[in-house]
N, C-alpha and C. Protein backbone atom coordinates (compact mmCIF):
# COMPACT_ATOMS: atom_id res chain seq x y z
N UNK A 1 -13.62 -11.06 -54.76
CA UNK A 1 -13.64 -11.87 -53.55
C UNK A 1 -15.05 -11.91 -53.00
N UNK A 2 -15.88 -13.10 -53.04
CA UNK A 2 -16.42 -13.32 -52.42
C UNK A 2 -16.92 -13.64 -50.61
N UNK A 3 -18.47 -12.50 -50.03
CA UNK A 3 -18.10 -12.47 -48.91
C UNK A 3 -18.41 -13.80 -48.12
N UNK A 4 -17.62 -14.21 -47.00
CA UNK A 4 -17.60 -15.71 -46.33
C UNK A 4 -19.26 -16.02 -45.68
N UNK A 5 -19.92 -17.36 -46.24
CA UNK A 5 -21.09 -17.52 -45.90
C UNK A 5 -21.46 -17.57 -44.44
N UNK A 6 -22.74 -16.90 -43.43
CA UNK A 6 -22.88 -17.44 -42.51
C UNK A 6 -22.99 -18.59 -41.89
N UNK A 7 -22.49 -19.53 -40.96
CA UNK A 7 -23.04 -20.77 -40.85
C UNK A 7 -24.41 -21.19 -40.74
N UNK A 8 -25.28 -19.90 -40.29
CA UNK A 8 -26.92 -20.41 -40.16
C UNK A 8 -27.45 -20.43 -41.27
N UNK A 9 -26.94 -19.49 -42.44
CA UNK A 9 -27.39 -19.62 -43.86
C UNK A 9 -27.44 -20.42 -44.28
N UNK A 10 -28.31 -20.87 -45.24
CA UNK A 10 -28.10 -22.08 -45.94
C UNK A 10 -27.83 -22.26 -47.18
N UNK A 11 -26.84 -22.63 -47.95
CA UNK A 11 -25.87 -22.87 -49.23
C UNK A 11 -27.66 -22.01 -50.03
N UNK A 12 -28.36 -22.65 -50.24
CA UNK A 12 -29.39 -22.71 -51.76
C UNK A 12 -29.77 -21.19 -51.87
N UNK A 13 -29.96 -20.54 -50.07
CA UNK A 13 -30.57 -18.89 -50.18
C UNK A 13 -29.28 -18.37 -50.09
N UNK A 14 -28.45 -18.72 -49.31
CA UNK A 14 -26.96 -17.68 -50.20
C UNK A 14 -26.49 -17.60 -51.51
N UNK A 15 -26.99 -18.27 -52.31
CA UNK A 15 -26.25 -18.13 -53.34
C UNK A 15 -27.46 -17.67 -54.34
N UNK A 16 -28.39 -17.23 -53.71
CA UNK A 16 -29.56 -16.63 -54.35
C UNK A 16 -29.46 -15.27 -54.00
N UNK A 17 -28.91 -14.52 -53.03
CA UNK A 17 -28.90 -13.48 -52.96
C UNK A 17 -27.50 -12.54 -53.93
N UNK A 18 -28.23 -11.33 -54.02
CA UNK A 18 -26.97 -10.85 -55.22
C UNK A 18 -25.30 -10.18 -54.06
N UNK A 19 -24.22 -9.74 -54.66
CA UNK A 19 -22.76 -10.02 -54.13
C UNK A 19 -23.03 -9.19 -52.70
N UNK A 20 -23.72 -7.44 -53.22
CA UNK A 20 -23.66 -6.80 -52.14
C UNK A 20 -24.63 -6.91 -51.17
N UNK A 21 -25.78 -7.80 -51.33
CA UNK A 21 -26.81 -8.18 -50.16
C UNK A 21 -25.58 -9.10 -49.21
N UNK A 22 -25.25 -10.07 -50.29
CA UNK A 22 -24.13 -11.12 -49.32
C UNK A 22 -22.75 -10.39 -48.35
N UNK A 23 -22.17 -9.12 -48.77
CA UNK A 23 -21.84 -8.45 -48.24
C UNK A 23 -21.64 -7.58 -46.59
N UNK A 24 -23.53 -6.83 -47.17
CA UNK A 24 -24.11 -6.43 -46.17
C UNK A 24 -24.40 -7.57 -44.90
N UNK A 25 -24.87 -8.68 -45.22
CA UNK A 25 -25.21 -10.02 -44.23
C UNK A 25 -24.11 -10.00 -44.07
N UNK A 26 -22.82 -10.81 -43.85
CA UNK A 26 -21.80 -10.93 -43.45
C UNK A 26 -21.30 -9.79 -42.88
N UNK A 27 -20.90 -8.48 -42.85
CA UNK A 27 -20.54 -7.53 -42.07
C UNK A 27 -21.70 -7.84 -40.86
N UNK A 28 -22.78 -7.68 -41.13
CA UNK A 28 -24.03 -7.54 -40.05
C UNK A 28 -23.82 -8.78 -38.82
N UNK A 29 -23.50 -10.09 -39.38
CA UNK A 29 -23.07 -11.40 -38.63
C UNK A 29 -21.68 -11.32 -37.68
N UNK A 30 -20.72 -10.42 -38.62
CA UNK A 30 -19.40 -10.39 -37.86
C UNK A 30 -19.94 -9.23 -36.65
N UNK A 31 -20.44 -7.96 -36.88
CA UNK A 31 -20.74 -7.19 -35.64
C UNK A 31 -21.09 -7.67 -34.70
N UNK A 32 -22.15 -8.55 -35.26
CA UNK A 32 -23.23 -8.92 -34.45
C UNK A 32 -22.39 -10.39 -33.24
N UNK A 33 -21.73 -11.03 -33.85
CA UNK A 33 -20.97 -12.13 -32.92
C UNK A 33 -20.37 -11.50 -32.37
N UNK A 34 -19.39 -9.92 -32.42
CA UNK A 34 -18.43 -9.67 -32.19
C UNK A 34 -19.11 -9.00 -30.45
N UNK A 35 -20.45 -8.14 -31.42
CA UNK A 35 -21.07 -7.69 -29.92
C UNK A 35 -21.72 -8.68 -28.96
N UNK A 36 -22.34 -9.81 -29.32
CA UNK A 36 -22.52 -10.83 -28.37
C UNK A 36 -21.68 -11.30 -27.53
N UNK A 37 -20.37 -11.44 -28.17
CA UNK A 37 -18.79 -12.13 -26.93
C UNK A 37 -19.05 -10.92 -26.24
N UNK A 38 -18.79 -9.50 -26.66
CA UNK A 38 -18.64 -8.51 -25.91
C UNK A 38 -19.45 -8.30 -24.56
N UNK A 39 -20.86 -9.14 -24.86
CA UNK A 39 -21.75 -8.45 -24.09
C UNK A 39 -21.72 -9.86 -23.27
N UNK A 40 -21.58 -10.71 -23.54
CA UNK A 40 -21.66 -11.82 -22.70
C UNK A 40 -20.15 -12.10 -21.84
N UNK A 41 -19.40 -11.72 -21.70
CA UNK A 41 -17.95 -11.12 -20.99
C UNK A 41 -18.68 -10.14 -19.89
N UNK A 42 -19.00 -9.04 -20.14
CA UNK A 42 -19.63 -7.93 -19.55
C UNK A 42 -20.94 -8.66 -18.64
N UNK A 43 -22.06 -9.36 -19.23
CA UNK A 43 -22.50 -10.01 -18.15
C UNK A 43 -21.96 -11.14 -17.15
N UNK A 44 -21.12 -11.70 -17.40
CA UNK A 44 -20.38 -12.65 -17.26
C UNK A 44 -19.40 -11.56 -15.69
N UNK A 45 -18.63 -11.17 -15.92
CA UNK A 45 -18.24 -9.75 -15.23
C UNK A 45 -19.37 -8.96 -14.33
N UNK A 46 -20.30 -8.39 -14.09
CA UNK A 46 -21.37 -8.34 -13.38
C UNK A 46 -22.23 -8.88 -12.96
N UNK A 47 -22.09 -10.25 -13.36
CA UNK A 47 -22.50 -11.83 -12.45
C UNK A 47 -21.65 -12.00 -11.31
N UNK A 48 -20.25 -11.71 -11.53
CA UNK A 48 -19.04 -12.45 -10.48
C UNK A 48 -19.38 -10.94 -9.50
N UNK A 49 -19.45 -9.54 -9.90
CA UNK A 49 -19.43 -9.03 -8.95
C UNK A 49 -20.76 -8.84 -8.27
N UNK A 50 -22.33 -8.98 -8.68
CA UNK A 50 -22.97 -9.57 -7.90
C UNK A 50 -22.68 -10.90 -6.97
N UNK A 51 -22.33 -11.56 -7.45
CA UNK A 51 -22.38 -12.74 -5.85
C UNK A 51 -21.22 -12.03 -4.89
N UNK A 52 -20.63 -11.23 -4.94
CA UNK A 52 -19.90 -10.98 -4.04
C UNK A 52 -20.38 -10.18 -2.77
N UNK A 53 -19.77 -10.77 -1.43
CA UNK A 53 -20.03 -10.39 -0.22
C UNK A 53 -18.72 -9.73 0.37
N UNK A 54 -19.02 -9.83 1.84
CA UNK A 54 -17.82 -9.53 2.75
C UNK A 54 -17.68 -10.78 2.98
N UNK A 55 -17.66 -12.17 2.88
CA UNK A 55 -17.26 -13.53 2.77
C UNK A 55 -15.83 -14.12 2.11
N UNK A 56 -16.31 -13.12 0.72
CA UNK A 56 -15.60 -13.63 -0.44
C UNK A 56 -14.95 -12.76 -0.65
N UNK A 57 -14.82 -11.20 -0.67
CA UNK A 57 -14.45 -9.53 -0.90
C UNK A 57 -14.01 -9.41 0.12
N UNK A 58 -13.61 -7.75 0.06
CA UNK A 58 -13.54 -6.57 0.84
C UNK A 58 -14.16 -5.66 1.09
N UNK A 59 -15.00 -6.44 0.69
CA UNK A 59 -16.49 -5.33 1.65
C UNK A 59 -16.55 -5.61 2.73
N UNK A 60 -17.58 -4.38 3.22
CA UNK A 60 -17.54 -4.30 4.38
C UNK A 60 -18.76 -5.69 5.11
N UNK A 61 -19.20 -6.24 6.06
CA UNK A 61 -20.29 -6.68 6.15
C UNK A 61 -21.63 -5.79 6.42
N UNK A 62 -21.62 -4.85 6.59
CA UNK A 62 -23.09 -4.05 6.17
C UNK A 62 -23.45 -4.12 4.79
N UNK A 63 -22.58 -4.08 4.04
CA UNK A 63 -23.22 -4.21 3.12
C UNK A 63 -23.72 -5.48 2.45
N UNK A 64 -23.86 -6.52 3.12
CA UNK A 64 -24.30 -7.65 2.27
C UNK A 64 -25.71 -7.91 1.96
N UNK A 65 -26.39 -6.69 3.40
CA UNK A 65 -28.02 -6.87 3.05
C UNK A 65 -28.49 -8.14 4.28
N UNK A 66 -30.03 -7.78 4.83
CA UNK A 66 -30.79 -8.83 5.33
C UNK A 66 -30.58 -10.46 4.73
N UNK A 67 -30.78 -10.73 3.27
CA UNK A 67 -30.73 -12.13 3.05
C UNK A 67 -29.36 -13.07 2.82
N UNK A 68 -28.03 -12.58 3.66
CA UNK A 68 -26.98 -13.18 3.79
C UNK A 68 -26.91 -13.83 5.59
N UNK A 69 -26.42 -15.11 4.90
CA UNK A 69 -26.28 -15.43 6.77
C UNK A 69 -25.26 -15.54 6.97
N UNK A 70 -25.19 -15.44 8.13
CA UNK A 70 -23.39 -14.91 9.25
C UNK A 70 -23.13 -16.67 9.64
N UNK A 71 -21.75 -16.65 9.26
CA UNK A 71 -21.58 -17.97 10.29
C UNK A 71 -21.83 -17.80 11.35
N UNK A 72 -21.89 -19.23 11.85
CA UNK A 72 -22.01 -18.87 13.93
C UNK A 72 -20.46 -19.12 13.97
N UNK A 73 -20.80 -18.10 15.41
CA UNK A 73 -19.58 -17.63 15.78
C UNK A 73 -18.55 -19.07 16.39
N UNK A 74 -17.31 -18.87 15.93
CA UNK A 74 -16.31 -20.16 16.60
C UNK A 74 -16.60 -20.32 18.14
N UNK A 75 -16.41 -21.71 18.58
CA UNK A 75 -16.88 -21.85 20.10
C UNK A 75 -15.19 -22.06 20.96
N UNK A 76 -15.35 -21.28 21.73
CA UNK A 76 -14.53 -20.68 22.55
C UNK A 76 -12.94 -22.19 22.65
N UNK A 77 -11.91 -21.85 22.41
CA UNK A 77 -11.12 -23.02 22.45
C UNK A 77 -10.88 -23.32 23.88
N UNK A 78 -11.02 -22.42 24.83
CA UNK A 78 -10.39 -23.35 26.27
C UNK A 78 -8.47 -22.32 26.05
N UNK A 79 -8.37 -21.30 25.73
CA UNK A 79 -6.81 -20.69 25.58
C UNK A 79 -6.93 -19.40 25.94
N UNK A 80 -6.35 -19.37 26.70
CA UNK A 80 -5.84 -17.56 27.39
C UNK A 80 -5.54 -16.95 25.60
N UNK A 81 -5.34 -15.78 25.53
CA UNK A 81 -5.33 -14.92 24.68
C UNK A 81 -3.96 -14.37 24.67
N UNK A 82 -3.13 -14.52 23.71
CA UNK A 82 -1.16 -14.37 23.69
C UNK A 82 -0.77 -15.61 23.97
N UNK A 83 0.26 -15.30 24.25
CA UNK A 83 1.27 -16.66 24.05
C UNK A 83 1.03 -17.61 24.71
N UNK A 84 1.06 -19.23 24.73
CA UNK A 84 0.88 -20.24 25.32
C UNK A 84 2.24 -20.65 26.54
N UNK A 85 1.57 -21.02 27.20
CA UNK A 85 2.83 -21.73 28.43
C UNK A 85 3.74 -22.98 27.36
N UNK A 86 4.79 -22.35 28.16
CA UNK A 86 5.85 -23.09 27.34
C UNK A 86 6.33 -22.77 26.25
N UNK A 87 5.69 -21.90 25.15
CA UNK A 87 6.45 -21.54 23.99
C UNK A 87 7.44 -20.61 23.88
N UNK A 88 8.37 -20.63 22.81
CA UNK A 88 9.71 -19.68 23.15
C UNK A 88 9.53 -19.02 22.95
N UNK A 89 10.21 -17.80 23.99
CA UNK A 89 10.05 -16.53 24.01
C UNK A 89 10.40 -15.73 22.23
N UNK A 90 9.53 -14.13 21.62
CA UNK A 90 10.41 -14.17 20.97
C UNK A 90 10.42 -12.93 21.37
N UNK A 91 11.90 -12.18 21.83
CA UNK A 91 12.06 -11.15 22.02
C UNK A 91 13.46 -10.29 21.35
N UNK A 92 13.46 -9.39 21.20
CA UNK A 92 14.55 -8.17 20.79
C UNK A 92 15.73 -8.49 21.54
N UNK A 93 17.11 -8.64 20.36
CA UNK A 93 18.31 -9.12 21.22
C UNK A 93 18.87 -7.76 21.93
N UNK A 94 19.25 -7.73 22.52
CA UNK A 94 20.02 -6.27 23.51
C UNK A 94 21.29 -6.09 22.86
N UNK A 95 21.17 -5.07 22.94
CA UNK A 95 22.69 -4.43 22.32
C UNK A 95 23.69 -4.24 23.43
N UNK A 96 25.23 -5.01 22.95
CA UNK A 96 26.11 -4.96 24.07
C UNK A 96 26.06 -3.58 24.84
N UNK A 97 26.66 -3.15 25.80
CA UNK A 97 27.03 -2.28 26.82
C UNK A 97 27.78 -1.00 26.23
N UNK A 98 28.71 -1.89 25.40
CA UNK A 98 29.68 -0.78 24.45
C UNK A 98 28.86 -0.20 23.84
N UNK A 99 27.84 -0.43 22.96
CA UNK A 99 27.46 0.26 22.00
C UNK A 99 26.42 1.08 22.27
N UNK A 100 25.92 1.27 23.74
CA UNK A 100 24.56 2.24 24.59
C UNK A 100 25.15 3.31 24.39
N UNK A 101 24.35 4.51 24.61
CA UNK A 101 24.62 5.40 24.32
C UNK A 101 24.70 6.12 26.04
N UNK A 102 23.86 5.97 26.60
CA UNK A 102 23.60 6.56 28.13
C UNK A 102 22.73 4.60 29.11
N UNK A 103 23.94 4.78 30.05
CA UNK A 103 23.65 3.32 30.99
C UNK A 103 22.75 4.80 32.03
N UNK A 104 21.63 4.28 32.74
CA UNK A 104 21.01 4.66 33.54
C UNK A 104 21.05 3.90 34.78
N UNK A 105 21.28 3.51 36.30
CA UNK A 105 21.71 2.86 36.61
C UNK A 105 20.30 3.32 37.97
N UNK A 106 19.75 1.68 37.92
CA UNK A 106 18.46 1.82 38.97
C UNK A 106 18.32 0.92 40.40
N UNK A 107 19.35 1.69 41.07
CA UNK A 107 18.57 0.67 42.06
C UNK A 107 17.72 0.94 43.46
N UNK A 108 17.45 -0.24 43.75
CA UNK A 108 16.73 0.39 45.05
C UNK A 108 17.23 0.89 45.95
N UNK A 109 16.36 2.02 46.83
CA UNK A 109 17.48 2.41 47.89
C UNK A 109 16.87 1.51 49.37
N UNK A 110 15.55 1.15 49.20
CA UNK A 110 15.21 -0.03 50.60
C UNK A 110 14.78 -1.17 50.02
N UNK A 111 14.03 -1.98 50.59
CA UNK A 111 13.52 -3.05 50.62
C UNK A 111 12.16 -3.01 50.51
N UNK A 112 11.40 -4.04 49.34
CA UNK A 112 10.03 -3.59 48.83
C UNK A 112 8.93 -4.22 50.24
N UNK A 113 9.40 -4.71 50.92
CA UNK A 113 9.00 -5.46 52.05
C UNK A 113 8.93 -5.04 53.47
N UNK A 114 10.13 -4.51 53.99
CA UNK A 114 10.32 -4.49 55.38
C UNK A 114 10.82 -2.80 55.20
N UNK A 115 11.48 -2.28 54.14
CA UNK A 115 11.60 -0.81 54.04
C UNK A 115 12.97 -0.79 55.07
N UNK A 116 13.87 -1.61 55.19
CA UNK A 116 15.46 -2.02 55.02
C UNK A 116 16.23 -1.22 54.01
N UNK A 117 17.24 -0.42 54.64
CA UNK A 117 17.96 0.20 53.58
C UNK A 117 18.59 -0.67 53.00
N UNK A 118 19.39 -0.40 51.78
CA UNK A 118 20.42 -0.93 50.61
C UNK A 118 21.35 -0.88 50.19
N UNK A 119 22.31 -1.47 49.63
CA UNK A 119 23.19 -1.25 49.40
C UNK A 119 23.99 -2.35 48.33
N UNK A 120 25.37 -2.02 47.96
CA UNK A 120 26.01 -2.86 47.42
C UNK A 120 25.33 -2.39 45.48
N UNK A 121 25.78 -3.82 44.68
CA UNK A 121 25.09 -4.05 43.24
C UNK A 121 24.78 -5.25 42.76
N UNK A 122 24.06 -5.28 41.90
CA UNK A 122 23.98 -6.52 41.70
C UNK A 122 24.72 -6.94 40.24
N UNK A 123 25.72 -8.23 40.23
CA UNK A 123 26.29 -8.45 39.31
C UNK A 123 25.81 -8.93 37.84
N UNK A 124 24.84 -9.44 37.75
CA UNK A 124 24.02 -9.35 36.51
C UNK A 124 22.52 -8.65 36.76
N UNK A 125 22.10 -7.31 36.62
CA UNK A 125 21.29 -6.74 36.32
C UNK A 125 20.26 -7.05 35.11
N UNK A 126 19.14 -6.86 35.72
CA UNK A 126 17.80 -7.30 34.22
C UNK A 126 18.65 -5.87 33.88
N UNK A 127 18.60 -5.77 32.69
CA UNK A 127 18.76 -4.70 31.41
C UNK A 127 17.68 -4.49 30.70
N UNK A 128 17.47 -3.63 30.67
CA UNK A 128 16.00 -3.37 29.67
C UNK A 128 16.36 -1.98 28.67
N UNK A 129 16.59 -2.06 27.64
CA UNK A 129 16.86 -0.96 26.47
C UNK A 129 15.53 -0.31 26.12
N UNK A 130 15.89 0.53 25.81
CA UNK A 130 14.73 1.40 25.24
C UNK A 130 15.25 2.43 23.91
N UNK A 131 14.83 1.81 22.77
CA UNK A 131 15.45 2.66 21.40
C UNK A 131 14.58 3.74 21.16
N UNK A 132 15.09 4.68 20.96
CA UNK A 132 14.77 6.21 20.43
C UNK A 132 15.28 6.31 19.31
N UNK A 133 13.94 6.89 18.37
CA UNK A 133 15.37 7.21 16.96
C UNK A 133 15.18 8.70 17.13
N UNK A 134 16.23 9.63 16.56
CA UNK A 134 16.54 10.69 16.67
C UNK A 134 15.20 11.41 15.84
N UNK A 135 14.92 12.94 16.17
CA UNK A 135 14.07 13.09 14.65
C UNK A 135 14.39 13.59 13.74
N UNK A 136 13.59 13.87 13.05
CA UNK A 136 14.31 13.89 11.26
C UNK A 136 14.10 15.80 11.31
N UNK A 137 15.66 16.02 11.20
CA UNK A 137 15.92 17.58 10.99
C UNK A 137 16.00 17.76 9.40
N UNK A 138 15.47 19.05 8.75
CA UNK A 138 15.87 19.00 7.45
C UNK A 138 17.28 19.59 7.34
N UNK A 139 18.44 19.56 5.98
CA UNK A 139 19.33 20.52 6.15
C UNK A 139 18.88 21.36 5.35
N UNK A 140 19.17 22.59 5.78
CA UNK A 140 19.15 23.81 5.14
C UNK A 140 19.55 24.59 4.62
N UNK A 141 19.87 24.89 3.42
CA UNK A 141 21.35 26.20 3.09
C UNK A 141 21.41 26.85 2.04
N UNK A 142 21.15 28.32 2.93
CA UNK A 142 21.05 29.39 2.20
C UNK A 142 22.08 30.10 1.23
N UNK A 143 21.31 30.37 -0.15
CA UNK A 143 22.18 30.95 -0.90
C UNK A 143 22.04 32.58 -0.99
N UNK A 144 22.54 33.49 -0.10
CA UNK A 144 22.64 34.98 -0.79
C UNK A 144 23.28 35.04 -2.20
N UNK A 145 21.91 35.82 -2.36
CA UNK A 145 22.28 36.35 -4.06
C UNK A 145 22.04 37.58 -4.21
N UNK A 146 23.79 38.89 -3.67
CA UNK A 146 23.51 40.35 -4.12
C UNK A 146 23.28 40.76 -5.40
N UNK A 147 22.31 42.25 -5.26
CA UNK A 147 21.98 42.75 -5.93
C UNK A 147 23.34 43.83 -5.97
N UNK A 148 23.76 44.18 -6.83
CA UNK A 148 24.77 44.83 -6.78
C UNK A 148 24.74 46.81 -8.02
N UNK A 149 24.50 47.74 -7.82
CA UNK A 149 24.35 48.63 -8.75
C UNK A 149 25.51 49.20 -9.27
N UNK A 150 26.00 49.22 -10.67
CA UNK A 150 26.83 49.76 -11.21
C UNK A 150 26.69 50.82 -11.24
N UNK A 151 28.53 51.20 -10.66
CA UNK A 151 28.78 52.98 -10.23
C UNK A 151 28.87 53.49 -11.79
N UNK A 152 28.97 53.16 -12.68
CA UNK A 152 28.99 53.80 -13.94
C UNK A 152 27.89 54.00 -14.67
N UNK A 153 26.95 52.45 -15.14
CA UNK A 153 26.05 52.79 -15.45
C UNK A 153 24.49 52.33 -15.25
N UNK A 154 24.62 52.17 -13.97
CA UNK A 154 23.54 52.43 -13.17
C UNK A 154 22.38 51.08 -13.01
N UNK A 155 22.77 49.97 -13.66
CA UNK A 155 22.07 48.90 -13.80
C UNK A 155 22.72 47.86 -12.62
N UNK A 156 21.58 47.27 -12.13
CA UNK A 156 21.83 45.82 -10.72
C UNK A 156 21.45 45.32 -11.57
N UNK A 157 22.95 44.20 -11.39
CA UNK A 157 22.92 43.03 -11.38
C UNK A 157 23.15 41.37 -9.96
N UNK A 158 22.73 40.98 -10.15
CA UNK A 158 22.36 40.05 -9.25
C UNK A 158 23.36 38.96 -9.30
N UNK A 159 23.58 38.34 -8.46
CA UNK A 159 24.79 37.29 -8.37
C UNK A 159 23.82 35.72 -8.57
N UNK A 160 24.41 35.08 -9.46
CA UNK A 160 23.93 33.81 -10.10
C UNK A 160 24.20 32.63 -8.87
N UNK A 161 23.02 31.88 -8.94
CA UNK A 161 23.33 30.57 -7.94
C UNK A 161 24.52 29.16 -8.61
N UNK A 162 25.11 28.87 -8.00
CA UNK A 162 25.84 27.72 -8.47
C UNK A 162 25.26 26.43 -9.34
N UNK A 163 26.22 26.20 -10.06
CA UNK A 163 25.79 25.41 -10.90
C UNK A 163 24.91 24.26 -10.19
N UNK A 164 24.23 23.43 -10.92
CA UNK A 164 23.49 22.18 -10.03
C UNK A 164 22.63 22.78 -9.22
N UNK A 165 22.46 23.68 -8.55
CA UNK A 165 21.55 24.23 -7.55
C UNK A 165 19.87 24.59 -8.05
N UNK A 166 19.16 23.94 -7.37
CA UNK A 166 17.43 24.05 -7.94
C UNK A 166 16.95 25.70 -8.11
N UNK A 167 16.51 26.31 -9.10
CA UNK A 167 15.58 27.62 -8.31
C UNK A 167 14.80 27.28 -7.54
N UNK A 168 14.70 26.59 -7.30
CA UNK A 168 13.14 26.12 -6.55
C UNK A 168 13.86 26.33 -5.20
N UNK A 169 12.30 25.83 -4.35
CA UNK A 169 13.09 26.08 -2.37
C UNK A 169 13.74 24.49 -2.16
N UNK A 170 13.71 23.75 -2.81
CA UNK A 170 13.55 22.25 -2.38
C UNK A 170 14.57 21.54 -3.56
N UNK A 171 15.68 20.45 -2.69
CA UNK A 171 16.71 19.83 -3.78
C UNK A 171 16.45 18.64 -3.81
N UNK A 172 16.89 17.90 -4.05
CA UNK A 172 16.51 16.47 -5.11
C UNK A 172 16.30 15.52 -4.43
N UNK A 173 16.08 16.02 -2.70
CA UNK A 173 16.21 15.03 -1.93
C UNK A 173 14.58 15.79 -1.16
């Protein structure tokens, strides 16, 4: 089997050279293309991450260096900051009455004005919930395991943990 000619070669000096020169050239051509893609990928790859900024990335902007310029800053729209007048509210639905755990019941005892005592209730109350989640207890449960010494012949033995049970301090959870 003859080895496959380079394309830059030219037919008259390939076929002047003897089998294993033609050999050696062809291995040398295949490395050699094989390391050029390689290396031109790799620059190709440290081109894209040179141009990169905090623009285009996740960098930070210190690091882009003196010769990057900052946009100018957006010019102020004329809008309060949060929600716009008129848009719908979006808030947390309340959980019926039944399902509270503790009703706290607030009312005034005068008047925020004239300092008028109070009295009576009011039939629809603002409600305002407040969720607590409980905190996270671990469970715990201890296995005694006696040591026990035989009255005959004199060797403790120890009582085995239940099947499924970890040696370890900690179970699968």
């Amino acid at each position: 089997m003859t080895p496959e000619r380079p394309a830059l070669l030219p037919v008259e000096l390939w076929e002047q050279l003897s089998e294993p020169l033609q050999v050696v050239i062809s291995a040398m051509v295949e490395y050699y293309e094989q390391r050029i893609t390689q290396l031109e990928a790799e620059v190709q790859e440290l081109t894209a991450r040179l141009n990169q900024n905090s623009q285009n990335s996740s960098k930070p902007p210190s690091s882009d260096g003196p010769h990057v310029k900052r946009k100018p800053p957006k010019p102020p729209s004329g809008r309060t900051p949060g929600g716009q007048p008129g848009h719908p509210p979006h808030q947390r639905a309340l959980v019926p009455v039944t399902e509270v755990d503790a009703v706290i019941v607030c009312k005034p005892k005068q008047c925020r004005r004239c300092g008028e005592q109070l009295a009576g209730s009011d039939a629809q109350p603002w409600r305002h919930q407040v969720v607590e989640l409980p905190p996270v207890r671990p469970h715990i449960t201890e296995y005694q395991r006696h040591r026990l010494k035989c009255p005959r012949c004199g060797i403790t033995s120890c009582g085995d943990l239940p099947a499924g049970i970890s040696p370890t301090c900690y179970g699968p959870r």
